[in-house]
PDB file of N, CA and C in Angstrom:
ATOM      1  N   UNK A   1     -75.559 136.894  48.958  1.00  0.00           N
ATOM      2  CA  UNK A   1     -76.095 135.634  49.460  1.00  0.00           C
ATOM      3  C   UNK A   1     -75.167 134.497  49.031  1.00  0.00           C
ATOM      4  N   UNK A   2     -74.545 133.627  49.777  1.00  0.00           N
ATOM      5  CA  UNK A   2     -74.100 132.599  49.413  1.00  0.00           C
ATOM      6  C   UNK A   2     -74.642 131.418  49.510  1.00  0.00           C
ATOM      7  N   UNK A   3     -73.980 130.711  48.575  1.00  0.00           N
ATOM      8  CA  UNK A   3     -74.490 129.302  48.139  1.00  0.00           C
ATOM      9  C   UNK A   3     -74.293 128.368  49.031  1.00  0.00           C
ATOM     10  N   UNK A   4     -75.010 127.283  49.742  1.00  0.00           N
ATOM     11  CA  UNK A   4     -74.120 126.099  50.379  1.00  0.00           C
ATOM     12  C   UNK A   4     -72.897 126.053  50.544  1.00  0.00           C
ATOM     13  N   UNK A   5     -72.256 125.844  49.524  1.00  0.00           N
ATOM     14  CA  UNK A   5     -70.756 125.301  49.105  1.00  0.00           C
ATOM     15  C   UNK A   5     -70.319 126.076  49.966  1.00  0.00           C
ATOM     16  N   UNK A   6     -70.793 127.417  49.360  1.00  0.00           N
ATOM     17  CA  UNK A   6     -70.098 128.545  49.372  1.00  0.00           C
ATOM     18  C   UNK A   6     -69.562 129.126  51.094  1.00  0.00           C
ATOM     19  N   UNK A   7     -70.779 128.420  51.617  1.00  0.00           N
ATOM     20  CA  UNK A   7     -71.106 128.642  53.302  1.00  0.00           C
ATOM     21  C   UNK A   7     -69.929 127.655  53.876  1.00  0.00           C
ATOM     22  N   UNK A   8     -70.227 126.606  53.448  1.00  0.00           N
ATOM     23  CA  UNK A   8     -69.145 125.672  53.953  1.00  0.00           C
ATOM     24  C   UNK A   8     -68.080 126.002  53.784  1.00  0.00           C
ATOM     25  N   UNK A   9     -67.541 126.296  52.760  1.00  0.00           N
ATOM     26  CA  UNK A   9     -66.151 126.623  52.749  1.00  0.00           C
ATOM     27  C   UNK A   9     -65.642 128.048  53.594  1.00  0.00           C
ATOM     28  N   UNK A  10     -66.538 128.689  53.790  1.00  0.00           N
ATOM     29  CA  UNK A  10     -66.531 129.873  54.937  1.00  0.00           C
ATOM     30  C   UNK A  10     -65.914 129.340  56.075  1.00  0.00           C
ATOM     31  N   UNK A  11     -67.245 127.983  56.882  1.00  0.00           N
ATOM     32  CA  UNK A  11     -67.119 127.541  58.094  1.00  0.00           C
ATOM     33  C   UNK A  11     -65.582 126.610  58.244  1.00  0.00           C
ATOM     34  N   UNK A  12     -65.470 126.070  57.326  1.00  0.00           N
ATOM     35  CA  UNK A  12     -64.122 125.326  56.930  1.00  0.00           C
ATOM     36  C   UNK A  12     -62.926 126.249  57.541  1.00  0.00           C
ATOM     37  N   UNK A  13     -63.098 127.672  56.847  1.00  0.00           N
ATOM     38  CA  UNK A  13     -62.216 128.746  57.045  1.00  0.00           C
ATOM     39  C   UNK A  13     -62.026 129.518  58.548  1.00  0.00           C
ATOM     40  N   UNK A  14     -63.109 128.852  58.885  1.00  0.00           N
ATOM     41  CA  UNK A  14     -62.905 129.111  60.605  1.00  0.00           C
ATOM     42  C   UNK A  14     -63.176 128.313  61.534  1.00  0.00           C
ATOM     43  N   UNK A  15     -62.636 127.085  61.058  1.00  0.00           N
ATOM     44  CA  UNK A  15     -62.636 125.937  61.659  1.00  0.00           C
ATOM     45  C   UNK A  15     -62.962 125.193  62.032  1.00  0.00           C
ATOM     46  N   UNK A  16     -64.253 125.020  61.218  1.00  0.00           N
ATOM     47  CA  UNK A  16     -65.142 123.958  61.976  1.00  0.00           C
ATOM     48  C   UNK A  16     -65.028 122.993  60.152  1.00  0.00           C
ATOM     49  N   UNK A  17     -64.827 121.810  60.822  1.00  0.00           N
ATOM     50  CA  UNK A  17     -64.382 120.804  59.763  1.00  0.00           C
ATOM     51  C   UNK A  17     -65.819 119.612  60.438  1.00  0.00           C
ATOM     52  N   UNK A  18     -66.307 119.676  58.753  1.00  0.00           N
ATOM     53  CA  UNK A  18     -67.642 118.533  58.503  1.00  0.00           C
ATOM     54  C   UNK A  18     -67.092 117.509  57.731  1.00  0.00           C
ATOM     55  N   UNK A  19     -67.617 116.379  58.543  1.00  0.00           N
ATOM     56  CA  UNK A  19     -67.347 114.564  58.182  1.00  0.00           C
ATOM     57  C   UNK A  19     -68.257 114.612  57.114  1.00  0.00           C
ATOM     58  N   UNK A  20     -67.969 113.814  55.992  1.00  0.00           N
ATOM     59  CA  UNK A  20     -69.051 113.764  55.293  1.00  0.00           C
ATOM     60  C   UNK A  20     -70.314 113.165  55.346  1.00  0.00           C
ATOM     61  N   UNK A  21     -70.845 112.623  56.474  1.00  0.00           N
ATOM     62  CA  UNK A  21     -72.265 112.319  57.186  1.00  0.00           C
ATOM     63  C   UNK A  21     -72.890 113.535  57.221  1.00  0.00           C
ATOM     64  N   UNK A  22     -72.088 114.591  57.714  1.00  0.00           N
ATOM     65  CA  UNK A  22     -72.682 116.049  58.346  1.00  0.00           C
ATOM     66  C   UNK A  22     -73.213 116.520  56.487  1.00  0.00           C
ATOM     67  N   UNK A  23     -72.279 116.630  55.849  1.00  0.00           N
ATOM     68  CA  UNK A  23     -72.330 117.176  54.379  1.00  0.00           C
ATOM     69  C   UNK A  23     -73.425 116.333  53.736  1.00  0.00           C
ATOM     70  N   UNK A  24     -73.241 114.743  54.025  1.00  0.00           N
ATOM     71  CA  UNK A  24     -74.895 114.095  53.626  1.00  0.00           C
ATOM     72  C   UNK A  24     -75.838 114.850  53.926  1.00  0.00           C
ATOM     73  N   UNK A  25     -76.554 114.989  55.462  1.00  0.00           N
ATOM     74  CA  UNK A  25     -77.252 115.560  56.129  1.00  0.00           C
ATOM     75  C   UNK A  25     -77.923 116.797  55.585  1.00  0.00           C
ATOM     76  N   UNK A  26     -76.333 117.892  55.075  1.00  0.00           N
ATOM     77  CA  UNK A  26     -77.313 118.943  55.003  1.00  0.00           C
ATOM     78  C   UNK A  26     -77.362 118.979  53.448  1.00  0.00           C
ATOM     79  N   UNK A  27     -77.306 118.168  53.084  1.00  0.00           N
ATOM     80  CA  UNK A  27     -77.679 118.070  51.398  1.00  0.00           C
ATOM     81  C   UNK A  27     -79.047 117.464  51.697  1.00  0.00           C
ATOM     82  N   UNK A  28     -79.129 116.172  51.914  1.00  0.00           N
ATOM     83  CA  UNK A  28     -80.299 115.905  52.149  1.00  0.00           C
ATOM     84  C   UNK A  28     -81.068 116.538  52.720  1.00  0.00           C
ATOM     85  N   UNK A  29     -81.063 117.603  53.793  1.00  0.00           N
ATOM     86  CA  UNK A  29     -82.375 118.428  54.088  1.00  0.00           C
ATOM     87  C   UNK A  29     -82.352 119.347  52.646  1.00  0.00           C
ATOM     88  N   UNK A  30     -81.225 119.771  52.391  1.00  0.00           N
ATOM     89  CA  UNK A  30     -81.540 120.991  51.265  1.00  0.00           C
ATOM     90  C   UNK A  30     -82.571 120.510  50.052  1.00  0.00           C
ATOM     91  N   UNK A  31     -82.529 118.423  49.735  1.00  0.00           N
ATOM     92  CA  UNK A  31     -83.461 118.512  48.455  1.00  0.00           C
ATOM     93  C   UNK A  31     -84.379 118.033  49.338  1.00  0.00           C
ATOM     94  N   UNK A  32     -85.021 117.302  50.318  1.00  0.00           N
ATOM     95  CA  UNK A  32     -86.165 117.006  50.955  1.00  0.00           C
ATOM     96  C   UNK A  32     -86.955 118.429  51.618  1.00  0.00           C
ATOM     97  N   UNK A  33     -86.471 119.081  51.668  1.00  0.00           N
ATOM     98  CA  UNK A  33     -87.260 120.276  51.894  1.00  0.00           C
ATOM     99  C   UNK A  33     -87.239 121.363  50.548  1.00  0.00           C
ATOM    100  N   UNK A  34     -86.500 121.272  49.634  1.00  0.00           N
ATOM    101  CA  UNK A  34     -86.379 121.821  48.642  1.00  0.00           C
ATOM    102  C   UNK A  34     -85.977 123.547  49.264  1.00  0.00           C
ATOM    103  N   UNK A  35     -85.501 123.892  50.359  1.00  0.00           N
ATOM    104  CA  UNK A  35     -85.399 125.512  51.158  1.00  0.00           C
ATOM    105  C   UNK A  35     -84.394 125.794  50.124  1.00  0.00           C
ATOM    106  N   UNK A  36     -84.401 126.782  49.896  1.00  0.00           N
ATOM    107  CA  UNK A  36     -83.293 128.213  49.700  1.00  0.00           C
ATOM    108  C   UNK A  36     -82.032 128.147  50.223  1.00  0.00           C
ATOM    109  N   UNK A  37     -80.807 128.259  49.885  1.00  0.00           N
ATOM    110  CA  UNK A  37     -79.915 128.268  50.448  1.00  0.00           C
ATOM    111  C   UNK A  37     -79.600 129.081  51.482  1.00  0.00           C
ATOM    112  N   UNK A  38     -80.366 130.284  51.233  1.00  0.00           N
ATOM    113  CA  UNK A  38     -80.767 131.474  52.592  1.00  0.00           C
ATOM    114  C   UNK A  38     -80.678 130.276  53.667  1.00  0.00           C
ATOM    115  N   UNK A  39     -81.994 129.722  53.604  1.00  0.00           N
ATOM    116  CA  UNK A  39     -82.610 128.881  54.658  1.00  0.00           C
ATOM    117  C   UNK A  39     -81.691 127.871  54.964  1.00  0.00           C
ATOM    118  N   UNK A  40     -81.211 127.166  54.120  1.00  0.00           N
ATOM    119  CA  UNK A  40     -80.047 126.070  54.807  1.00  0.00           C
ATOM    120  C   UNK A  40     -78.898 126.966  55.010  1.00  0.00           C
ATOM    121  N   UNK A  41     -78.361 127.355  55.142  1.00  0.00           N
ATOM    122  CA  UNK A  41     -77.326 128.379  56.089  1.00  0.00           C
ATOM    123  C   UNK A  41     -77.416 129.077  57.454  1.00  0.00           C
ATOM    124  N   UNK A  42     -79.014 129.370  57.351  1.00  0.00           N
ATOM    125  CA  UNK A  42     -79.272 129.613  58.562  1.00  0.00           C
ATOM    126  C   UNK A  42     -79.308 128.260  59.243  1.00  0.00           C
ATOM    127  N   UNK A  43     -80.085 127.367  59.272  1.00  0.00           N
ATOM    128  CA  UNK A  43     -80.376 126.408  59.644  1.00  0.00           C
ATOM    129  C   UNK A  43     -79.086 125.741  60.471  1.00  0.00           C
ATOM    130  N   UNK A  44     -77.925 125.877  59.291  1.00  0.00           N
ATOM    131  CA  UNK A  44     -76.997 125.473  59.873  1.00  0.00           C
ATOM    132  C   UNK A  44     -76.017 126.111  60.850  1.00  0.00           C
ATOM    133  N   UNK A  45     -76.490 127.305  60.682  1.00  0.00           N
ATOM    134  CA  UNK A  45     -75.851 128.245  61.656  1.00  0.00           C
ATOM    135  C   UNK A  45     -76.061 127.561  62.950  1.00  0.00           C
ATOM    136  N   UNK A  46     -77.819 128.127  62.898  1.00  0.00           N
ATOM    137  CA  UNK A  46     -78.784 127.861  64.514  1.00  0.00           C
ATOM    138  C   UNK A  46     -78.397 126.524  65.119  1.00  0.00           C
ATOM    139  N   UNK A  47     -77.889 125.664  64.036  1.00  0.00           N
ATOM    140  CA  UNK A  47     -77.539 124.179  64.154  1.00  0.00           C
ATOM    141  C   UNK A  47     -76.007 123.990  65.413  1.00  0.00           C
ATOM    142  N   UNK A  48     -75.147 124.873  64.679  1.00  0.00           N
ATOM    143  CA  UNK A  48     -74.025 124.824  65.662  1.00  0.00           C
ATOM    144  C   UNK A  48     -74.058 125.848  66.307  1.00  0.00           C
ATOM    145  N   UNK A  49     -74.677 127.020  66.730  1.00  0.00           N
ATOM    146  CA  UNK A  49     -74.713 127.520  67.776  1.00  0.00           C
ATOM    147  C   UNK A  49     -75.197 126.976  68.915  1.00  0.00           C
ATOM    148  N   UNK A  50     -76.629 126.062  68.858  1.00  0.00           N
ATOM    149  CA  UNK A  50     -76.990 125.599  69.478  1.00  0.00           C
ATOM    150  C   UNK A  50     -77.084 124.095  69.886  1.00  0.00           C
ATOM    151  N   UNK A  51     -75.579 123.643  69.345  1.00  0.00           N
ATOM    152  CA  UNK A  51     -75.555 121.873  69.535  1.00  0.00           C
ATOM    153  C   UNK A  51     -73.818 121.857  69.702  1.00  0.00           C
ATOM    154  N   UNK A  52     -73.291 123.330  69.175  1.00  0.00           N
ATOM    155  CA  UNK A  52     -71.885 123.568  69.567  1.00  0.00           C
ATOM    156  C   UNK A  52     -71.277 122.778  68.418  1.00  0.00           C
ATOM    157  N   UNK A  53     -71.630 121.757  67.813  1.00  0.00           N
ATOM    158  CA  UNK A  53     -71.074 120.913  66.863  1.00  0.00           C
ATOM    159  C   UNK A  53     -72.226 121.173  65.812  1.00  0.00           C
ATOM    160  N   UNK A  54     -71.868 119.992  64.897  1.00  0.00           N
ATOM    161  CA  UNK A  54     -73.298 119.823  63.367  1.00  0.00           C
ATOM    162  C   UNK A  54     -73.491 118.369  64.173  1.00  0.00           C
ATOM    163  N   UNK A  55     -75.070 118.793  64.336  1.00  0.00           N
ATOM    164  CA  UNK A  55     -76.024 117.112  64.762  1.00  0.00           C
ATOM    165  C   UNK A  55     -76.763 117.188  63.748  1.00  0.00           C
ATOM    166  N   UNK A  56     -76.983 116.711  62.769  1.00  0.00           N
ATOM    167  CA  UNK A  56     -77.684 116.066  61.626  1.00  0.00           C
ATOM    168  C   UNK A  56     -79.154 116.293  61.660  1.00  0.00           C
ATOM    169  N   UNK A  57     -79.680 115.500  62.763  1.00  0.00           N
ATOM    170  CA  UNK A  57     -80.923 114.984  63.263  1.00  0.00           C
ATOM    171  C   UNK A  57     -81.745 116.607  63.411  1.00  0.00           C
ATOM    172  N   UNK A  58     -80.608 117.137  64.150  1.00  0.00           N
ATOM    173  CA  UNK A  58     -81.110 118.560  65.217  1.00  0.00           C
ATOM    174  C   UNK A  58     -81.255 119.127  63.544  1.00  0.00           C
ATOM    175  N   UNK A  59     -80.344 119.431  62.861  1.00  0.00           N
ATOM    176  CA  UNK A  59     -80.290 120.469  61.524  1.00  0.00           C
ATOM    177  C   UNK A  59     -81.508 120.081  60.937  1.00  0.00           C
ATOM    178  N   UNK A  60     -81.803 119.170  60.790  1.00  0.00           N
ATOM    179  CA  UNK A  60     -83.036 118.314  59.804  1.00  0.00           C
ATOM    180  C   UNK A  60     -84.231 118.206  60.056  1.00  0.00           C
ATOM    181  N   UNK A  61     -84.210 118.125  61.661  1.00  0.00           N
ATOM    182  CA  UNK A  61     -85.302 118.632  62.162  1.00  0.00           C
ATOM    183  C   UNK A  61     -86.116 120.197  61.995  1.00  0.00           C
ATOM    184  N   UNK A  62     -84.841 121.286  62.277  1.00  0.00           N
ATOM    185  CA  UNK A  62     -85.308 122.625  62.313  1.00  0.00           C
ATOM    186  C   UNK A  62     -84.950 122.860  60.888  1.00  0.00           C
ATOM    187  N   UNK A  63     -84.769 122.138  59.889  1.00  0.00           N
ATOM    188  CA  UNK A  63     -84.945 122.714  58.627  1.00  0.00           C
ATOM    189  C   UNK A  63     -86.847 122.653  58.261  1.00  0.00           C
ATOM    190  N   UNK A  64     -86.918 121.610  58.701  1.00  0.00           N
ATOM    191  CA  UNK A  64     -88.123 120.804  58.652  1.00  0.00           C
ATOM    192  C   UNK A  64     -89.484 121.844  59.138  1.00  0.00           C
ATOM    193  N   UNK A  65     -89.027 122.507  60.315  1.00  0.00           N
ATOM    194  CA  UNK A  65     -89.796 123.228  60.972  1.00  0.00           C
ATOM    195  C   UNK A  65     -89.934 124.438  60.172  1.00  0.00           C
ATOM    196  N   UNK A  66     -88.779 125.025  59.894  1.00  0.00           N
ATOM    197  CA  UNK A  66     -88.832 126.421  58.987  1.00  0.00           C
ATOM    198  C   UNK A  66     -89.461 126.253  57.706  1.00  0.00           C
ATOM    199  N   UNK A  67     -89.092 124.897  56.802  1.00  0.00           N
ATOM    200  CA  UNK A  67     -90.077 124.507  55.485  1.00  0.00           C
ATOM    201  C   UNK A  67     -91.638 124.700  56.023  1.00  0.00           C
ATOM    202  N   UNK A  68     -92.029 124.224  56.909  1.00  0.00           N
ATOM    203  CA  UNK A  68     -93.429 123.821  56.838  1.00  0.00           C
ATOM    204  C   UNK A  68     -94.073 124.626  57.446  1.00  0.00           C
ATOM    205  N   UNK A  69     -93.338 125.885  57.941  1.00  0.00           N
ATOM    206  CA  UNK A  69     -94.035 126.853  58.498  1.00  0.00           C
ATOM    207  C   UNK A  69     -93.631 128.168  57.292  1.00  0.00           C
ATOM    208  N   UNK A  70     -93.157 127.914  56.262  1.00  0.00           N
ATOM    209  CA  UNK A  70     -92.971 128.473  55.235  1.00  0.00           C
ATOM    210  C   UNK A  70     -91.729 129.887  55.344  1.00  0.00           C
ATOM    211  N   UNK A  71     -90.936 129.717  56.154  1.00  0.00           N
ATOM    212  CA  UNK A  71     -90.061 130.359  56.214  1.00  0.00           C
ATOM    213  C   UNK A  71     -89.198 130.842  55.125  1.00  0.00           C
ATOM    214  N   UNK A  72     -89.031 132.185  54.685  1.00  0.00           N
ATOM    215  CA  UNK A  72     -87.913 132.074  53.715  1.00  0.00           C
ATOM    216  C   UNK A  72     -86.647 132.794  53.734  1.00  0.00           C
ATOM    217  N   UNK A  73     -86.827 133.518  55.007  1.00  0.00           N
ATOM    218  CA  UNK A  73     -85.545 134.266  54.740  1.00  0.00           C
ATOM    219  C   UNK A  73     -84.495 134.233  56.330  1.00  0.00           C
ATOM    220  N   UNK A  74     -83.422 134.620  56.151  1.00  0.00           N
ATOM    221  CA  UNK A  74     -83.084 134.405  56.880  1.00  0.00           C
ATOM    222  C   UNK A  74     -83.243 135.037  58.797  1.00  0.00           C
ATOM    223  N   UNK A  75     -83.780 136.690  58.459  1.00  0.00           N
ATOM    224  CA  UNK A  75     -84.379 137.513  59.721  1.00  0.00           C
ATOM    225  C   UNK A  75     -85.897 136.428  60.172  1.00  0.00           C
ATOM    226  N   UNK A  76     -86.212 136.174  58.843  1.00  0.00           N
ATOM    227  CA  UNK A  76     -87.660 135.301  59.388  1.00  0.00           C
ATOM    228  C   UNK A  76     -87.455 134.288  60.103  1.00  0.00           C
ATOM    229  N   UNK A  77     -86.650 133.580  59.749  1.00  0.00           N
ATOM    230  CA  UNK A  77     -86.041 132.394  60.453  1.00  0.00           C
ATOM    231  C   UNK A  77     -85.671 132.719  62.193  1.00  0.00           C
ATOM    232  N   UNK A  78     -84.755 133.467  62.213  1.00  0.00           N
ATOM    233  CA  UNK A  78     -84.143 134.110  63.363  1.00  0.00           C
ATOM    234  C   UNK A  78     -85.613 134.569  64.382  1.00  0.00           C
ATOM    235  N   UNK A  79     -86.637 135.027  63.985  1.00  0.00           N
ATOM    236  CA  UNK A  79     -88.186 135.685  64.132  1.00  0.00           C
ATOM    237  C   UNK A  79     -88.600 134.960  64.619  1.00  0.00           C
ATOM    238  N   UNK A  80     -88.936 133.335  63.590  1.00  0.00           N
ATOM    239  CA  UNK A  80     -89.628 132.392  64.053  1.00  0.00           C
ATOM    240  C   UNK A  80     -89.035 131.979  65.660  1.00  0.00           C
ATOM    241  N   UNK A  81     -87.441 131.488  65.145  1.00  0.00           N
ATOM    242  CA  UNK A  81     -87.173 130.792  66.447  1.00  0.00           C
ATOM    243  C   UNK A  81     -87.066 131.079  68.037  1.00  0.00           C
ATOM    244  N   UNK A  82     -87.098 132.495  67.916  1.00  0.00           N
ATOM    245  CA  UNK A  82     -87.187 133.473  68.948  1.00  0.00           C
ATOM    246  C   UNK A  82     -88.642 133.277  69.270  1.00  0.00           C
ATOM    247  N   UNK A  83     -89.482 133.744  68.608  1.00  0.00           N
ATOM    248  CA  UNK A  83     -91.152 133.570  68.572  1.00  0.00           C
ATOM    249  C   UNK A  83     -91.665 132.164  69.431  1.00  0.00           C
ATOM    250  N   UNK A  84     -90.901 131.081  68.992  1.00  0.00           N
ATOM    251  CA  UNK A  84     -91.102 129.952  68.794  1.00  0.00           C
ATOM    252  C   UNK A  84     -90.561 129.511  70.389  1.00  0.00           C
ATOM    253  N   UNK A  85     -89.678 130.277  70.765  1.00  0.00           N
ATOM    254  CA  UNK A  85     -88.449 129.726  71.969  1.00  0.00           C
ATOM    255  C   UNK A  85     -88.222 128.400  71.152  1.00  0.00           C
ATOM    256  N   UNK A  86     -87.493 127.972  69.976  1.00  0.00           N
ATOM    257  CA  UNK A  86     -86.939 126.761  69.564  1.00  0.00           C
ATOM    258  C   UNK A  86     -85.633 126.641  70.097  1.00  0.00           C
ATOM    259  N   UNK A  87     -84.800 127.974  70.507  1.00  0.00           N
ATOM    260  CA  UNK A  87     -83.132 128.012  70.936  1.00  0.00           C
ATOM    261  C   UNK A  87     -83.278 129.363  71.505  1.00  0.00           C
ATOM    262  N   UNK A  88     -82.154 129.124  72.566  1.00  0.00           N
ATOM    263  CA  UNK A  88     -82.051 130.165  73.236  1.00  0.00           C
ATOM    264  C   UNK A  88     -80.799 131.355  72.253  1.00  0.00           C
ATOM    265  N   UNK A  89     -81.427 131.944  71.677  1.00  0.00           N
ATOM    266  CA  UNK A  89     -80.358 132.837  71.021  1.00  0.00           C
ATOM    267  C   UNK A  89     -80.175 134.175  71.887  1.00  0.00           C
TER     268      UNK A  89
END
């Protein structure tokens, strides 16, 4: 399981380069929702698969959704949003 950082510097490694607004963003969902890093990785995955870029708003939103529907892992996540039709995966 990797850490935030740890994720980013992945995505870094394959080319997708975050402004530090984007890096605000998903820090700030990570302590306002207090999720798992599981969960903010996914989040941010579903985030640029389905916005093609990092939209802040969009990430923060569906972090939001997975906190409060108590999501914790990452297949659950993937479950919900399928379940949910939140993105067409």
């Amino acid at each position: 399981m990797r850490t935030v950082e740890d994720y980013l510097h992945f995505l870094k490694g394959k080319g997708f380069q975050f402004q530090e607004d984007a890096i605000g963003f998903i820090f700030f969902g990570k302590h306002y929702t207090n999720a798992s890093d599981e969960i903010i990785n996914t989040a941010i995955e579903m985030t640029l698969k389905a916005q093609k870029s990092f939209d802040g708003s969009f990430y923060v939103s569906l972090l939001e959704t997975l906190a409060s529907n108590r999501i914790k892992t990452r297949s659950g996540a993937i479950k919900f949003i399928k379940e949910k039709e939140l993105l067409a995966l």
